[in-house]
C-alpha atoms as a PDB file:
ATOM      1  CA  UNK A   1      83.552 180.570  98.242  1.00  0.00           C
ATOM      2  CA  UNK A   2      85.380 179.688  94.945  1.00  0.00           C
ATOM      3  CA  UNK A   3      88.899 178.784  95.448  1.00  0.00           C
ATOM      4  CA  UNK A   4      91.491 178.456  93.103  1.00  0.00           C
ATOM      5  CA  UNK A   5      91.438 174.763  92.016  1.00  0.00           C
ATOM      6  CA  UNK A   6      95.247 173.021  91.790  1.00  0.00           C
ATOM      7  CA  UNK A   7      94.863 169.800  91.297  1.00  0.00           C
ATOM      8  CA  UNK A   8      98.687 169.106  90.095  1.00  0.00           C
ATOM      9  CA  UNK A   9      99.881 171.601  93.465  1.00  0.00           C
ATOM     10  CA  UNK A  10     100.442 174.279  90.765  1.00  0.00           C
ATOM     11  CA  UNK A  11      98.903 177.096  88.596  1.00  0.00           C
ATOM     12  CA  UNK A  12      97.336 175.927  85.355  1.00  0.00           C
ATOM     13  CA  UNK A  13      97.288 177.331  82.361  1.00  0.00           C
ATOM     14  CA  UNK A  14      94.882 180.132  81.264  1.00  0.00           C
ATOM     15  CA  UNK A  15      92.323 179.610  79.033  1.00  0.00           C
ATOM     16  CA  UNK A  16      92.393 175.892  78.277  1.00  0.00           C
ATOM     17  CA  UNK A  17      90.548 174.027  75.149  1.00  0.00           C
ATOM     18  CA  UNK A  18      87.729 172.009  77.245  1.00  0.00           C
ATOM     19  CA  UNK A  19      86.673 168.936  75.602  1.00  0.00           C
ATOM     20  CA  UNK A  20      83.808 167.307  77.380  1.00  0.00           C
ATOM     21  CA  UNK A  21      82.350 163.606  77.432  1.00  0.00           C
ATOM     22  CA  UNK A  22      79.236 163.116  78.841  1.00  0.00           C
ATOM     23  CA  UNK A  23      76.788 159.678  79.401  1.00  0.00           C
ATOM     24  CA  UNK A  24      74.123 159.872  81.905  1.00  0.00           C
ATOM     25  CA  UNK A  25      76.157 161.322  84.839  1.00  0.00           C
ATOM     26  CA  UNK A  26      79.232 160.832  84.073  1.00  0.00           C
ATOM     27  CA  UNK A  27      81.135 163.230  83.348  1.00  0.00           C
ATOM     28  CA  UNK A  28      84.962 163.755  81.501  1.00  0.00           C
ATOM     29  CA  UNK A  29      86.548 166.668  80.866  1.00  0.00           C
ATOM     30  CA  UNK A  30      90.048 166.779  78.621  1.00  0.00           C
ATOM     31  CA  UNK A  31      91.744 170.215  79.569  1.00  0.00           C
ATOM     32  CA  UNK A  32      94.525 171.355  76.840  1.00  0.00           C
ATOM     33  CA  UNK A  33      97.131 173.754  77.079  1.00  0.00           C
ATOM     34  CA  UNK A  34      98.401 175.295  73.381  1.00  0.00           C
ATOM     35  CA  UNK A  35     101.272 176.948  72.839  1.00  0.00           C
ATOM     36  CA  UNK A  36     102.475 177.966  68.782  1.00  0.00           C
ATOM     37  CA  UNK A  37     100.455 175.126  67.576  1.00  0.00           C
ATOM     38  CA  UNK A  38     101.587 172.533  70.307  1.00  0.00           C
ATOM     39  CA  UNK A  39      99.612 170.677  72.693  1.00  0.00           C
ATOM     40  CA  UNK A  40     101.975 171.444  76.069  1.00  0.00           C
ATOM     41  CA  UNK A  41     100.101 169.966  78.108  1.00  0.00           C
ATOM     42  CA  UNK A  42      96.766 167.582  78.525  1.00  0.00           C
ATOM     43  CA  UNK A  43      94.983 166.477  81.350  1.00  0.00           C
ATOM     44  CA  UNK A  44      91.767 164.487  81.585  1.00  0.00           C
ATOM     45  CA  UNK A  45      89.364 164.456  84.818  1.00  0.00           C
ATOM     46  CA  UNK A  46      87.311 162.051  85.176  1.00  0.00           C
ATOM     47  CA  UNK A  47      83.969 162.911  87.408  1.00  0.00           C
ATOM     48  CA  UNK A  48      82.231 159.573  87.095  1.00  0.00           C
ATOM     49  CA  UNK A  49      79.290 159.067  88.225  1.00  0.00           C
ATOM     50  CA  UNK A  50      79.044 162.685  90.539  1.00  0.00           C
ATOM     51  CA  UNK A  51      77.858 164.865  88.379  1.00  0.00           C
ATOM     52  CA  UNK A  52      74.523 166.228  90.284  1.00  0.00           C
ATOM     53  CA  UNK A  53      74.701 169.592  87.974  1.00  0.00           C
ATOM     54  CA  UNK A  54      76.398 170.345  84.894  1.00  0.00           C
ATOM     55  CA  UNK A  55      75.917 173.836  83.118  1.00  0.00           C
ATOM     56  CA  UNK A  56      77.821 174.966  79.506  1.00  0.00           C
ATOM     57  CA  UNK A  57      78.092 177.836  78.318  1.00  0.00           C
ATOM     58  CA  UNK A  58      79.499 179.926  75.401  1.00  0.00           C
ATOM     59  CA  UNK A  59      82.308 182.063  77.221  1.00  0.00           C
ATOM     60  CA  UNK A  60      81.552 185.341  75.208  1.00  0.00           C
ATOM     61  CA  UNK A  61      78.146 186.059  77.069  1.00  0.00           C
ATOM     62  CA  UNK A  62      79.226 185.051  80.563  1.00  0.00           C
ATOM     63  CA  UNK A  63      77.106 188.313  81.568  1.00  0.00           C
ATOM     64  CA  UNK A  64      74.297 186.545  81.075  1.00  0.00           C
ATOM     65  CA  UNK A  65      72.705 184.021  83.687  1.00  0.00           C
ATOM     66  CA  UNK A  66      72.907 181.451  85.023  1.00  0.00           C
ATOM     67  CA  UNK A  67      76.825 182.101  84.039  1.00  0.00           C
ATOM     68  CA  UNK A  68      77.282 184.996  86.005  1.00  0.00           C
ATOM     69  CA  UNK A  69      78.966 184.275  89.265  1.00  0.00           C
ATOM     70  CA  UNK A  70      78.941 187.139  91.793  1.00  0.00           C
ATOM     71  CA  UNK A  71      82.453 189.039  92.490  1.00  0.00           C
ATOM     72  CA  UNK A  72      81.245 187.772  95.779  1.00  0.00           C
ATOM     73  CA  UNK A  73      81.457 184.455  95.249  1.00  0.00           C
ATOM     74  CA  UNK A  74      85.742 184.145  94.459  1.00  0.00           C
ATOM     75  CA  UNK A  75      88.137 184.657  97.253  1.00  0.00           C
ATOM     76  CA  UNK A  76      89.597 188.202  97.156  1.00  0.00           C
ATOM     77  CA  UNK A  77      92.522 186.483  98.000  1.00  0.00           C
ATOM     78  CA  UNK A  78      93.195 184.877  95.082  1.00  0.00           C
ATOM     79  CA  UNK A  79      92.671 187.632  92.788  1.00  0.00           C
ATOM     80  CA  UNK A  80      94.381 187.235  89.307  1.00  0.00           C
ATOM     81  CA  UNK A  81      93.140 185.344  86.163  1.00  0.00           C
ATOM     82  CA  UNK A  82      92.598 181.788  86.548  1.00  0.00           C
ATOM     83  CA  UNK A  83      90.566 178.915  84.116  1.00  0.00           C
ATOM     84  CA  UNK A  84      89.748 176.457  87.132  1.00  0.00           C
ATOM     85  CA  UNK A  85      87.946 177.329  90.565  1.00  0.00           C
ATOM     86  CA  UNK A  86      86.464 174.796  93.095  1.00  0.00           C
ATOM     87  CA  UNK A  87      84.017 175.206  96.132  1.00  0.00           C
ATOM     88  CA  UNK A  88      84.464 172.531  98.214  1.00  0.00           C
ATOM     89  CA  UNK A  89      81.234 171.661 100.560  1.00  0.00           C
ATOM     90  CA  UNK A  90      79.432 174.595  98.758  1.00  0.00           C
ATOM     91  CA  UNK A  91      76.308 175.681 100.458  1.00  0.00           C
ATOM     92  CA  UNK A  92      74.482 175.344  96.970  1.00  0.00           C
ATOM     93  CA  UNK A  93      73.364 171.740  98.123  1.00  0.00           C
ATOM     94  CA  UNK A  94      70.648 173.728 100.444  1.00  0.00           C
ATOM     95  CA  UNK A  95      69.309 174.795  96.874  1.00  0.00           C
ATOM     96  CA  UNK A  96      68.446 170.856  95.578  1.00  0.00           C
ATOM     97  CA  UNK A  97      65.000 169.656  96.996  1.00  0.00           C
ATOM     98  CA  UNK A  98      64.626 167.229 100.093  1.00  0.00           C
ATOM     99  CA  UNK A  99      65.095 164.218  97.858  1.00  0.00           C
ATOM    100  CA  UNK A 100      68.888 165.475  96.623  1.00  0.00           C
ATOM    101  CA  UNK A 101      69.903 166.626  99.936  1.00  0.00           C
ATOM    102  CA  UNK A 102      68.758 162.655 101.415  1.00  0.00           C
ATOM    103  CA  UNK A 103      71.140 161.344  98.777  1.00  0.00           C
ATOM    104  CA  UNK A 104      73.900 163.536  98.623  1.00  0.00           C
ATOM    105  CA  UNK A 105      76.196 164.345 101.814  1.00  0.00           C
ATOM    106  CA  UNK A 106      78.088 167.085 100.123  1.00  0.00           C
ATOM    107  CA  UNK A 107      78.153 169.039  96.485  1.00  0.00           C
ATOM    108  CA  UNK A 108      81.592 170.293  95.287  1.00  0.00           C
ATOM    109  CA  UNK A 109      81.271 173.287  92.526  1.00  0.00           C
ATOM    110  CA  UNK A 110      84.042 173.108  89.863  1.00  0.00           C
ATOM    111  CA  UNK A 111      83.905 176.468  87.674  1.00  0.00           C
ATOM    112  CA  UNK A 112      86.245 176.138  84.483  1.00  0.00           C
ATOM    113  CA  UNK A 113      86.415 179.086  81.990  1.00  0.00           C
ATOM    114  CA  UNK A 114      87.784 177.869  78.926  1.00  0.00           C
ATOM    115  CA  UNK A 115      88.745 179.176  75.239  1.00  0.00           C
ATOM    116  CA  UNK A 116      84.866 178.622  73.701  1.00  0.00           C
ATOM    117  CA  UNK A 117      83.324 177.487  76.759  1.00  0.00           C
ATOM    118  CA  UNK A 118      82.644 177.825  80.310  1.00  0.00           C
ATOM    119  CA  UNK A 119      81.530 174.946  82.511  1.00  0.00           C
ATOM    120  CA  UNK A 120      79.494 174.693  86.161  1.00  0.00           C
ATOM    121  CA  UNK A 121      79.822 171.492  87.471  1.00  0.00           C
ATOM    122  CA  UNK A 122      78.167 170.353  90.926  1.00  0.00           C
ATOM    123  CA  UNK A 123      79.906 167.084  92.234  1.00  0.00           C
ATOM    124  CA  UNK A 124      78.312 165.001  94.565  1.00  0.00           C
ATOM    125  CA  UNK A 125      80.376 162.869  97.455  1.00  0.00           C
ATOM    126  CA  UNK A 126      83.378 162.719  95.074  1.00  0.00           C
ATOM    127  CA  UNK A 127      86.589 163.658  94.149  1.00  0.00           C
ATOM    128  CA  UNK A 128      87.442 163.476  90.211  1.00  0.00           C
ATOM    129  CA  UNK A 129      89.775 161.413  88.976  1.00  0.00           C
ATOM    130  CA  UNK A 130      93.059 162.967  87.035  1.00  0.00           C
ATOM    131  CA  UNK A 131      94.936 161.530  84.346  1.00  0.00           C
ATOM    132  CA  UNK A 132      98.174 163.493  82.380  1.00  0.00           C
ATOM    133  CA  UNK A 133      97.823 162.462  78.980  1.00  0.00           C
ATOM    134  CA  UNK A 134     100.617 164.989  78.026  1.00  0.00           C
ATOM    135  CA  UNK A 135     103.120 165.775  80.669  1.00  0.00           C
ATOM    136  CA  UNK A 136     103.635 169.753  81.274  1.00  0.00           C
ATOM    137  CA  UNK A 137     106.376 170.999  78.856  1.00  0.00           C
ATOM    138  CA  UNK A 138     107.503 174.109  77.121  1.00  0.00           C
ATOM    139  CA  UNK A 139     106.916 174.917  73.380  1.00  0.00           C
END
């Protein structure tokens, strides 16, 4: 079940610009925060070499599959609107083949709905890696 992802130990922003770098399987994504025309805050994460699934999508048809997530799928506890879930251990890994589930030990979903896109990420046996680039501030 989709959590909430808090990285910092705090909310992020709504809505972010995502900004993704991609060779082979690794993976970077820069998430920034805009406010009147000022970048208030920037983050990079850094999935290295994890990535075991990565799907993008334009954010105005998120009806459409694959980037339709059931209701089912969030925690009802967390209701509100939020740009960054994670699934931590997610059950999804019983959906590679034999081969994937030899080499990976666990698959972490990260589901980010930005400004133009939404991303799908499955992580394999890793944490990302998080680097401020510009430190949270008001505008």
């Amino acid at each position: 079940m989709f959590k909430q992802w808090k990285p910092l130990g705090e909310h992020l922003g709504t809505f972010p610009g995502l900004y993704l770098d991609i060779r082979g399987r690794d993976v970077s994504v820069a998430w920034e925060e805009w406010l009147n025309g000022e970048c208030i805050f920037k983050m990079r994460i850094d999935f290295g070499r994890s990535i075991a699934s990565l799907m993008i999508w334009d954010e105005s048809p998120i009806g459409f599959a694959p980037g339709q997530l059931s209701d089912e799928a969030f925690d009802p506890a967390e209701a509100g609107q939020y740009s960054a879930w994670v699934e931590r251990e997610s059950s999804i890994i019983q959906s590679y083949d034999e081969y994937a589930r030899m080499l990976y030990e666990r698959i972490d979903r990260y589901h980010f709905w930005g400004q133009d896109i939404v991303l799908l990420l499955d992580a394999a046996d890793a944490e990302p890696t998080i680097t401020i680039e510009v430190p949270r501030r008001t505008a």
